[in-house]
N, C-alpha and C. Protein backbone atom coordinates (compact mmCIF):
# COMPACT_ATOMS: atom_id res chain seq x y z
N UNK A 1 11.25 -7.96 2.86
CA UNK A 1 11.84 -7.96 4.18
C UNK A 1 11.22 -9.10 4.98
N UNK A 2 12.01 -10.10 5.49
CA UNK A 2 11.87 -11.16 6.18
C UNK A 2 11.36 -10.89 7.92
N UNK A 3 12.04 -9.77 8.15
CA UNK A 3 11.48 -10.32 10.02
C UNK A 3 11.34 -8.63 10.29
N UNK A 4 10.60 -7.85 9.47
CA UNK A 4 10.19 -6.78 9.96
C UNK A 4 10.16 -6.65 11.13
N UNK A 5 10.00 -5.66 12.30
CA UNK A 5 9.63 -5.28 13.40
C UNK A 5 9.52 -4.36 13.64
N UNK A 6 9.50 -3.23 13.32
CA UNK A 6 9.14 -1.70 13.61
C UNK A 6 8.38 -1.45 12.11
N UNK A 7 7.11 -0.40 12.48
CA UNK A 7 6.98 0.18 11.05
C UNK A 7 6.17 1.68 11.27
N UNK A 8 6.73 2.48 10.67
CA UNK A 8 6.20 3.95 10.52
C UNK A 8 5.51 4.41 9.23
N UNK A 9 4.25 5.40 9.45
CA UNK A 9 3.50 6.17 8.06
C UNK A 9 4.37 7.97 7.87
N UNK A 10 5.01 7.19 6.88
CA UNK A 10 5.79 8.92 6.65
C UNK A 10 4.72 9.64 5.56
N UNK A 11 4.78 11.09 5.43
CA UNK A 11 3.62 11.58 4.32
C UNK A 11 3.77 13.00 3.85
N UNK A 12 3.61 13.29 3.12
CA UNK A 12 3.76 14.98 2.53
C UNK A 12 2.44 15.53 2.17
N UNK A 13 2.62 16.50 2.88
CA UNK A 13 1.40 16.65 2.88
C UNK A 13 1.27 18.73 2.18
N UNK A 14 0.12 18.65 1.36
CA UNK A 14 0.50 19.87 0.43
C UNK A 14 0.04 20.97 1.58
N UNK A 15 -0.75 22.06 0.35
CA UNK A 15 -1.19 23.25 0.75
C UNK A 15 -2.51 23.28 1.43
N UNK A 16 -3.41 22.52 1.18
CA UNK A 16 -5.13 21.76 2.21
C UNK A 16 -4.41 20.55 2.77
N UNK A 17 -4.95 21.61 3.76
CA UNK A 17 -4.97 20.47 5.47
C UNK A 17 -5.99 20.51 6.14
N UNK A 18 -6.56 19.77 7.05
CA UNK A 18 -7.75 19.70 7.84
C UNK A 18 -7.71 20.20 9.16
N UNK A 19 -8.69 20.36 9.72
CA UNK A 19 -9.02 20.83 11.23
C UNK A 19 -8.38 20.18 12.28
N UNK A 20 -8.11 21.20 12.99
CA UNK A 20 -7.36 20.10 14.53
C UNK A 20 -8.21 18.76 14.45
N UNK A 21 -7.17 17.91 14.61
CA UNK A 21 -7.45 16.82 15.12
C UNK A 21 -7.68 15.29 14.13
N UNK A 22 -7.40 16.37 12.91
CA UNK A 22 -7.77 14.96 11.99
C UNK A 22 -6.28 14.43 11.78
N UNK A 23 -6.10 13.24 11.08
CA UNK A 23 -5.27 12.28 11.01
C UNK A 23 -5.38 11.69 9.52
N UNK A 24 -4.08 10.58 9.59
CA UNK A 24 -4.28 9.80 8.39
C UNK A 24 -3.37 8.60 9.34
N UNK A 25 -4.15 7.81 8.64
CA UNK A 25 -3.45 5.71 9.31
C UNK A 25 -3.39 5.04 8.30
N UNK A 26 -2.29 3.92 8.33
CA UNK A 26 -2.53 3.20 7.84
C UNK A 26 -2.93 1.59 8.18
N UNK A 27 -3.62 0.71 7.54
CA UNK A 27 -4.02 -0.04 8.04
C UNK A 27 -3.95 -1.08 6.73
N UNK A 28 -4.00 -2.64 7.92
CA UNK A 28 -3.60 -3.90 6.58
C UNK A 28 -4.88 -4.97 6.97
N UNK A 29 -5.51 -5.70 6.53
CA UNK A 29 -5.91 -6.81 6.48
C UNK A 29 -5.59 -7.83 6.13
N UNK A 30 -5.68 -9.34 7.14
CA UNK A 30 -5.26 -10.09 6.78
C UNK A 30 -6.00 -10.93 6.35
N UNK A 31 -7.46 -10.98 6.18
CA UNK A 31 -8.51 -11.68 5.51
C UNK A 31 -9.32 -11.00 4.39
N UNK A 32 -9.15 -9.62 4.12
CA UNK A 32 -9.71 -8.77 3.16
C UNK A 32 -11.65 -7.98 3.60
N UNK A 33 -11.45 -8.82 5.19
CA UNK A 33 -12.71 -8.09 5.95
C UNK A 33 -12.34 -7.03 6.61
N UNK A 34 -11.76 -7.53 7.66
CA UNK A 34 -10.89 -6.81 8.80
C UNK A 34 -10.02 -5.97 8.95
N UNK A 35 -9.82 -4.84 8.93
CA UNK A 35 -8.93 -3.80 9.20
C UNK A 35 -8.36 -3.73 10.27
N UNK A 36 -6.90 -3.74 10.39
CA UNK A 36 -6.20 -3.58 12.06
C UNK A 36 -5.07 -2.04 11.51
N UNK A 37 -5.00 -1.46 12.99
CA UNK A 37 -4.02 0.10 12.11
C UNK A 37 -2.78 -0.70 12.40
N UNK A 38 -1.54 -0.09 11.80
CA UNK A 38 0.00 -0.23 11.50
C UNK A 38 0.14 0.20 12.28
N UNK A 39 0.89 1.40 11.75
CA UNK A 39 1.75 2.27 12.75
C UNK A 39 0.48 3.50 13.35
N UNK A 40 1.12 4.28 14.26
CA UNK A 40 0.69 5.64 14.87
C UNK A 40 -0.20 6.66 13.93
N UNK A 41 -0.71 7.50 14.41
CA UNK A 41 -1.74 8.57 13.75
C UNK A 41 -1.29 9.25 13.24
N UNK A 42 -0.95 10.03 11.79
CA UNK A 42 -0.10 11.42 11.20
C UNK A 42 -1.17 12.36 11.28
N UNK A 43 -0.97 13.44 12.23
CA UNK A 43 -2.05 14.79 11.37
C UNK A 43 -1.84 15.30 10.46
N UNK A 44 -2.70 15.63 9.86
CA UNK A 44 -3.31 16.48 9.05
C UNK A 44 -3.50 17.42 9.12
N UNK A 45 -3.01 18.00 9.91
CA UNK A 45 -3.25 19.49 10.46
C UNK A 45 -2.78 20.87 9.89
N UNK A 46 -1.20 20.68 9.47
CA UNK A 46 -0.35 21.98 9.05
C UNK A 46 0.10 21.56 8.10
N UNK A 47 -0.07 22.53 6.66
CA UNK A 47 0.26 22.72 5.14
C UNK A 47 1.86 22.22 5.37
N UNK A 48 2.28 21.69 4.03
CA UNK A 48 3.67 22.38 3.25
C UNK A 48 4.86 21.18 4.47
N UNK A 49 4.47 20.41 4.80
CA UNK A 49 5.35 19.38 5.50
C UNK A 49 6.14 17.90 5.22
N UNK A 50 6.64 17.26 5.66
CA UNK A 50 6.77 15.88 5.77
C UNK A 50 6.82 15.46 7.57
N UNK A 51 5.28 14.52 7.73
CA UNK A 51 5.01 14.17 8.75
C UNK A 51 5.56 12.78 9.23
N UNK A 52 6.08 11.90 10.17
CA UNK A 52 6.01 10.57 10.50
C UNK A 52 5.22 10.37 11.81
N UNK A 53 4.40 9.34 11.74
CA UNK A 53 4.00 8.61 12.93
C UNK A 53 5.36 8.06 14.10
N UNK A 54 6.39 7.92 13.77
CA UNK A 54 7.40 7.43 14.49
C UNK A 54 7.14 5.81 14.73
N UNK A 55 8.28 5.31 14.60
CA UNK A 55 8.31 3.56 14.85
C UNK A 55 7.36 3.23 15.93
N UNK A 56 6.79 2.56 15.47
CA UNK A 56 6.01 1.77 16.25
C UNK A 56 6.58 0.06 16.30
N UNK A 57 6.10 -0.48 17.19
CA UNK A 57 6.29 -2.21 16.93
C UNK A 57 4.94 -2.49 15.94
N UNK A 58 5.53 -3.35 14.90
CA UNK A 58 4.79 -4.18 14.20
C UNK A 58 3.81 -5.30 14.92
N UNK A 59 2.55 -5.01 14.77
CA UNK A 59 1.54 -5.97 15.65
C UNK A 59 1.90 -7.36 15.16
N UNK A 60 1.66 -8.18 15.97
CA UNK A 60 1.34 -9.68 15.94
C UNK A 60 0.84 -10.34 14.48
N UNK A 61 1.57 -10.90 13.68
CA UNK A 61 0.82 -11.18 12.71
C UNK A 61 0.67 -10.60 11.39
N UNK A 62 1.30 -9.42 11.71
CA UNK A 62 1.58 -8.40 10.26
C UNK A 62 2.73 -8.71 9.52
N UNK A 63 3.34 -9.63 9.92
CA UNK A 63 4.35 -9.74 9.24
C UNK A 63 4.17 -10.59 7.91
N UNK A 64 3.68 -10.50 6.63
CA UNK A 64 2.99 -10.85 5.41
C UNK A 64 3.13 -10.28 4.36
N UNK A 65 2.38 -10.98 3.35
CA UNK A 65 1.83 -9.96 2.44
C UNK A 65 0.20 -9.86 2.98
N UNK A 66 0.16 -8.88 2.78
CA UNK A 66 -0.89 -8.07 2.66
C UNK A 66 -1.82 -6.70 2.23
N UNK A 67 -3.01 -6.44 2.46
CA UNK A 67 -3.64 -5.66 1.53
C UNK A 67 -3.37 -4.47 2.28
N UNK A 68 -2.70 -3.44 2.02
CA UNK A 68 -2.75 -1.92 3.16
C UNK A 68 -3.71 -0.92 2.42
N UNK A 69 -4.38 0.11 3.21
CA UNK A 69 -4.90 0.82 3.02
C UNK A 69 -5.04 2.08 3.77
N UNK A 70 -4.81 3.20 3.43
CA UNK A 70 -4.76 4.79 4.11
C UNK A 70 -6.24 5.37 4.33
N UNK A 71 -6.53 5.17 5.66
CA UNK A 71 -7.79 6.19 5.71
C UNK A 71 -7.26 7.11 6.57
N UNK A 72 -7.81 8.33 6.24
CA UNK A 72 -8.42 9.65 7.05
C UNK A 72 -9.49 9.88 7.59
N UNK A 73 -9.47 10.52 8.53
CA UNK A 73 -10.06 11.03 9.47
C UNK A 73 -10.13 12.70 9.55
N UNK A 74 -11.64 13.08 9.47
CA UNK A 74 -11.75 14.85 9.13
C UNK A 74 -12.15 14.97 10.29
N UNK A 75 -11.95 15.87 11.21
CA UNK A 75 -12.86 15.92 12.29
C UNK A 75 -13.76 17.14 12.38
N UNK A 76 -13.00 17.89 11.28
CA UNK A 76 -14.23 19.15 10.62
C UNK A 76 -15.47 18.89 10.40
N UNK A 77 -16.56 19.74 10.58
CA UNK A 77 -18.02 19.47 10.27
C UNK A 77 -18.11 19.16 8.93
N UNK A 78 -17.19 19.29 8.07
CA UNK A 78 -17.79 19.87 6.47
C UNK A 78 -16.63 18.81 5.75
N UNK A 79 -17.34 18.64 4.37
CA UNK A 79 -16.11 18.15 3.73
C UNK A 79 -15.02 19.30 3.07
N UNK A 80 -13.87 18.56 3.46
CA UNK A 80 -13.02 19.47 2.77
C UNK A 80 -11.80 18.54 1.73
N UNK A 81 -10.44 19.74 1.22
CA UNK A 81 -10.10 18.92 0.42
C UNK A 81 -8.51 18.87 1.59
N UNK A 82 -7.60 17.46 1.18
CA UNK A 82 -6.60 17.60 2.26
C UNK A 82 -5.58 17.36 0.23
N UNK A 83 -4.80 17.74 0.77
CA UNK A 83 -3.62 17.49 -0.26
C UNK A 83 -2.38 16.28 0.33
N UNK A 84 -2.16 15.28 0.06
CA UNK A 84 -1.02 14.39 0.34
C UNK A 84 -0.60 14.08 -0.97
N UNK A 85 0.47 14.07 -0.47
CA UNK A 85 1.53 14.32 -2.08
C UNK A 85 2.42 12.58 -2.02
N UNK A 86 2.33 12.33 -1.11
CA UNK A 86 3.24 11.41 -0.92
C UNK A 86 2.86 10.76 0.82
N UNK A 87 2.94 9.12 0.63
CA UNK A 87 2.86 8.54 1.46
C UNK A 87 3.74 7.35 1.30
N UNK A 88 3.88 6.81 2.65
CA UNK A 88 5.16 5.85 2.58
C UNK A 88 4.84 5.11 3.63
N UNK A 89 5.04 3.70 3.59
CA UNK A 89 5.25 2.80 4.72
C UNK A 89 6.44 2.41 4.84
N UNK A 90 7.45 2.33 6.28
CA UNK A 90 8.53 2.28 6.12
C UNK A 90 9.06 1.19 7.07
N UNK A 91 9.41 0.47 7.03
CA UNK A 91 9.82 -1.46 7.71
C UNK A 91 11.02 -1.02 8.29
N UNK A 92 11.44 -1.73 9.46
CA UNK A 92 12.86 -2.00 9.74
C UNK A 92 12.87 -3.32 10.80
């Protein structure tokens, strides 16, 4: 895709989910140091779904190839396990 401009984190997420408040992002680098996020925050919160962040505008500069990567965020004291079955970055 040539002139992206919107992009959303869609995700399925199983039967372990995490504590209010945690999330999943995705995020790209364009030097392989630096991490900047994509789109919006998905919780993590409630089993047995398909979540989206909703369109966001594509930041300045993302428009590339580049390296993406999904972190989470637990905001539980403890480790736990989250189930995602499926994740998606989605361009328009």
């Amino acid at each position: 895709m040539l002139s992206a401009t919107s992009v959303r984190l869609v995700l399925t997420l199983g039967m372990y989910a995490l504590p209010s408040g945690s999330f999943a992002q995705a995020e790209y680098t364009p030097d392989g140091t630096n991490w900047f996020a994509l789109p919006g925050k998905v919780p993590l919160t409630t089993p047995f779904g398909i979540y989206s962040s909703g369109w966001q505008g594509l930041p300045t500069g993302a428009n590339g190839d580049y390296e993406v990567r999904m972190v989470t965020f637990n905001s539980g004291g403890a480790v736990n396990q989250v189930s995602v079955y499926q994740l998606h970055l989605q361009f328009k």
